[in-house]
C-alpha atoms as a PDB file:
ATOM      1  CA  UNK A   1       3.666 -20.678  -7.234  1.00  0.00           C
ATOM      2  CA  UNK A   2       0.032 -19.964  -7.901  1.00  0.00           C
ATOM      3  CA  UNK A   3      -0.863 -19.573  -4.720  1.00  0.00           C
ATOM      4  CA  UNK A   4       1.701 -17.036  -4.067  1.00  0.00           C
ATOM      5  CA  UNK A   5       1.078 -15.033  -7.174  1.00  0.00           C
ATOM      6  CA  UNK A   6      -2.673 -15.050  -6.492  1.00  0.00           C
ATOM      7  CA  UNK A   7      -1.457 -13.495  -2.858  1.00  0.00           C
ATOM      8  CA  UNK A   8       0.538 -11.081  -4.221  1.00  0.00           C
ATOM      9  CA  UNK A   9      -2.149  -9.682  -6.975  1.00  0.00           C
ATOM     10  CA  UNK A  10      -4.717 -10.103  -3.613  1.00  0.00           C
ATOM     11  CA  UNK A  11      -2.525  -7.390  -1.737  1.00  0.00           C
ATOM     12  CA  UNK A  12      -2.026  -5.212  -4.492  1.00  0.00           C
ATOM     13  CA  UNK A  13      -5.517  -4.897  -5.106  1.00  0.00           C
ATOM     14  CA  UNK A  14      -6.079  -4.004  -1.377  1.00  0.00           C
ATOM     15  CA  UNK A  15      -3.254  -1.662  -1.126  1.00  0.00           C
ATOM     16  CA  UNK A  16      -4.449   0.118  -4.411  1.00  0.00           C
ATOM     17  CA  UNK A  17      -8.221   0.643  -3.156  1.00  0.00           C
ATOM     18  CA  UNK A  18      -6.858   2.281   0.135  1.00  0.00           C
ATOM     19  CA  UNK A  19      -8.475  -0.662   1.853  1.00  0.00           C
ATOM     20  CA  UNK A  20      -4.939  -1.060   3.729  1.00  0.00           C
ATOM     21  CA  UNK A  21      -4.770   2.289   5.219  1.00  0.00           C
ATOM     22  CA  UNK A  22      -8.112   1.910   6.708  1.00  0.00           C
ATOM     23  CA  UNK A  23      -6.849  -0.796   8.663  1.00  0.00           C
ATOM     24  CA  UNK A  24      -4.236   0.826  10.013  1.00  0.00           C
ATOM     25  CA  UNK A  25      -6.500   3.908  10.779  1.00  0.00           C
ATOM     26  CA  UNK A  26      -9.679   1.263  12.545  1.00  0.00           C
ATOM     27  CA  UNK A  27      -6.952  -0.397  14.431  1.00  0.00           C
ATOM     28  CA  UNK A  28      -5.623   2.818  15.374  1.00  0.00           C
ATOM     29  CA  UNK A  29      -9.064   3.640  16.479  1.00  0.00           C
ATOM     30  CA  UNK A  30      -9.223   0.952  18.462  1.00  0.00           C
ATOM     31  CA  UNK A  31      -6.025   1.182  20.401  1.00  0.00           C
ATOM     32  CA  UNK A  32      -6.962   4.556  21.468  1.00  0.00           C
ATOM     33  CA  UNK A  33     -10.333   3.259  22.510  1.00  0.00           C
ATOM     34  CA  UNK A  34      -8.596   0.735  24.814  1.00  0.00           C
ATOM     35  CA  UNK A  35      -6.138   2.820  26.133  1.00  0.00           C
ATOM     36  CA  UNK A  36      -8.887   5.488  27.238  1.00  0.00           C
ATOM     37  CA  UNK A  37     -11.221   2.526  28.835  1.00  0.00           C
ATOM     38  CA  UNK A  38      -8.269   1.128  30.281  1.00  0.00           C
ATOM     39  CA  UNK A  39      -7.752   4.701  32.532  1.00  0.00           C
ATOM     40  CA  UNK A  40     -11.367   4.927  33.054  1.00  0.00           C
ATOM     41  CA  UNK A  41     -11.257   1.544  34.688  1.00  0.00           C
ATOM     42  CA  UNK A  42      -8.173   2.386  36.404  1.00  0.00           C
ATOM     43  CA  UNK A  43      -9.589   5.409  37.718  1.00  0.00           C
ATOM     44  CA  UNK A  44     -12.967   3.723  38.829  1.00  0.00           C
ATOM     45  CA  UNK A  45     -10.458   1.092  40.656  1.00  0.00           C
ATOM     46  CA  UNK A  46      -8.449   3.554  42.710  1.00  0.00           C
ATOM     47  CA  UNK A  47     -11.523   5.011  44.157  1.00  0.00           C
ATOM     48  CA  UNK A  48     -12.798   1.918  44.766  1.00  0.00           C
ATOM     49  CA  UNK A  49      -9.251   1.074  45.930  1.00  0.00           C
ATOM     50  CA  UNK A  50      -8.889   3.747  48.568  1.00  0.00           C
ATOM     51  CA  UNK A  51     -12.599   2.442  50.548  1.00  0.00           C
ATOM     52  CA  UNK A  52     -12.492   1.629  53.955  1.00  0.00           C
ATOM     53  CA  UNK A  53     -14.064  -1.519  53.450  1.00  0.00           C
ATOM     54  CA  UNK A  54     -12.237  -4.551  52.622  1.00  0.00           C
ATOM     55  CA  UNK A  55     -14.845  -5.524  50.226  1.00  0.00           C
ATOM     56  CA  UNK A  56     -14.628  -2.889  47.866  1.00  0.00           C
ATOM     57  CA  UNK A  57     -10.688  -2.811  47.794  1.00  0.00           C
ATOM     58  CA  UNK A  58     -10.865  -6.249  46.725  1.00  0.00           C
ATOM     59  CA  UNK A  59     -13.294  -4.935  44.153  1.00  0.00           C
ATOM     60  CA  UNK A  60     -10.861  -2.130  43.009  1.00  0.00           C
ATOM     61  CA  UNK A  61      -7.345  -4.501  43.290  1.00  0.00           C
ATOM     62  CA  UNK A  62      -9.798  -7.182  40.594  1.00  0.00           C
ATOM     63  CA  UNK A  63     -10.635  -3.649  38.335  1.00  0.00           C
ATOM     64  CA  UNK A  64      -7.081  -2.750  39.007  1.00  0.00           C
ATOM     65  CA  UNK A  65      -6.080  -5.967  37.336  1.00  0.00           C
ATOM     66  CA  UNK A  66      -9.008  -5.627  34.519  1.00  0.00           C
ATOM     67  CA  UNK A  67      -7.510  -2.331  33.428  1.00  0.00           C
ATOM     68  CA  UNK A  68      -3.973  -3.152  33.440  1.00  0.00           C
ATOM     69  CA  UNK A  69      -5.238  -6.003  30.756  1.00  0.00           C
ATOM     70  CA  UNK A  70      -7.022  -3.546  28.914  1.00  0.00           C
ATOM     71  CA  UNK A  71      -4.160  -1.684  28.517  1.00  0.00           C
ATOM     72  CA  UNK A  72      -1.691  -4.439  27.506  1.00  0.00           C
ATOM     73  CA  UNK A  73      -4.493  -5.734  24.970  1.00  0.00           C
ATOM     74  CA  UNK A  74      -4.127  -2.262  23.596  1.00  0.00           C
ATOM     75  CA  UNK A  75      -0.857  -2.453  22.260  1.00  0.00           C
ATOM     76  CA  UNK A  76      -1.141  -6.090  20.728  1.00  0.00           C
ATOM     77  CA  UNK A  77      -1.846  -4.731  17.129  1.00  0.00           C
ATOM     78  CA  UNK A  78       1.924  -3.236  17.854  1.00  0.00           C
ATOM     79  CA  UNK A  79       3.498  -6.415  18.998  1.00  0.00           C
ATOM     80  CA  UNK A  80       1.994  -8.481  16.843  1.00  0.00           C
ATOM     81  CA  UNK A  81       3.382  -7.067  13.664  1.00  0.00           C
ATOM     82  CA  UNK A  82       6.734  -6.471  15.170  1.00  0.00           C
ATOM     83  CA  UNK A  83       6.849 -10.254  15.720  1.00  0.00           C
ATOM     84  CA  UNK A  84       5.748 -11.134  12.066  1.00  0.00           C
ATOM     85  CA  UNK A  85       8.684  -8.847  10.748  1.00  0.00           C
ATOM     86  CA  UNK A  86      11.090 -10.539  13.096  1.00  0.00           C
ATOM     87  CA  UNK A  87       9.953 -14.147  12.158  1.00  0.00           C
ATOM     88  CA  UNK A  88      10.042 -12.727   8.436  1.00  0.00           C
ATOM     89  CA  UNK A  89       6.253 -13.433   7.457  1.00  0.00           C
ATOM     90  CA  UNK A  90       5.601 -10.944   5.248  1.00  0.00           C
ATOM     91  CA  UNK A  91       2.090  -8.785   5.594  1.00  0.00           C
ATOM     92  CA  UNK A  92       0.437  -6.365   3.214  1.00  0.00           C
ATOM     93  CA  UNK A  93       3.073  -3.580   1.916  1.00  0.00           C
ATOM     94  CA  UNK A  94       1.218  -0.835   2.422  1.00  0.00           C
ATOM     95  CA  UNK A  95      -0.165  -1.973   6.407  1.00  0.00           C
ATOM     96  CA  UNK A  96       2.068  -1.038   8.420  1.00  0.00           C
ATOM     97  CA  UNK A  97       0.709  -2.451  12.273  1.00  0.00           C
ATOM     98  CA  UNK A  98       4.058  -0.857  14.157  1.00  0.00           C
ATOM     99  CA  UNK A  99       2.538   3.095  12.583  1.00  0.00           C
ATOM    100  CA  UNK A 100      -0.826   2.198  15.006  1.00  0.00           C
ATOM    101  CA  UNK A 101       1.265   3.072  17.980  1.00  0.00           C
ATOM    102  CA  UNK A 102       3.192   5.714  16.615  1.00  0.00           C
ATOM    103  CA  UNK A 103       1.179   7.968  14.574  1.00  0.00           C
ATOM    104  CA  UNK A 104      -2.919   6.965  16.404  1.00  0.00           C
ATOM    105  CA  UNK A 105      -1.926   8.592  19.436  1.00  0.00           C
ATOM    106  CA  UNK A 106      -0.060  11.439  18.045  1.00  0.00           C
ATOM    107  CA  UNK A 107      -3.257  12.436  15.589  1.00  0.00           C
ATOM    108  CA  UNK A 108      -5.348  11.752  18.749  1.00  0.00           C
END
């Protein structure tokens, strides 16, 4: 019972300070940094993709593949928290992780 009251004062006391909605906002920031190096990659792949030589397509198809995991690493912050509130493991009240896919890239 300790433990959980000591929890529960811990989150207040982050939610009160605004601490929470900076992590929302740097893991917002983050997501949109991985979604923009994930189409930089992809773009360096296609032209690398659409070379004569066999070597370099093999070099874009492996970038191909590198941005593609960029991108899914991107929306992990996302998932993640969607799976917490469907096992029912409660976070911080005021940090929201499913808002970093909806409101980042509309503010970006």
């Amino acid at each position: 019972m300790l433990q959980s009251t000591g929890a529960d004062q811990a989150g207040e006391a982050v939610c009160e300070t605004g601490f929470g909605d900076l992590i929302v906002i740097g893991l917002g920031l983050v997501t949109i940094f991985l979604v923009m190096l994930a189409v930089y990659r992809g773009t360096l792949a296609f032209n690398k993709y659409g070379s004569p030589r066999t070597e370099k397509k093999r070099e874009g198809q492996e970038q191909l593949k590198g941005a593609g995991i960029t991108l899914m690493g991107a929306f992990m912050p996302g998932i993640f928290a969607t799976i917490l509130d469907q096992v029912g493991l409660v976070t911080l009240s005021c940090v929201d992780l499913g808002n970093v896919l909806v409101t980042m890239p509309v503010l970006f």
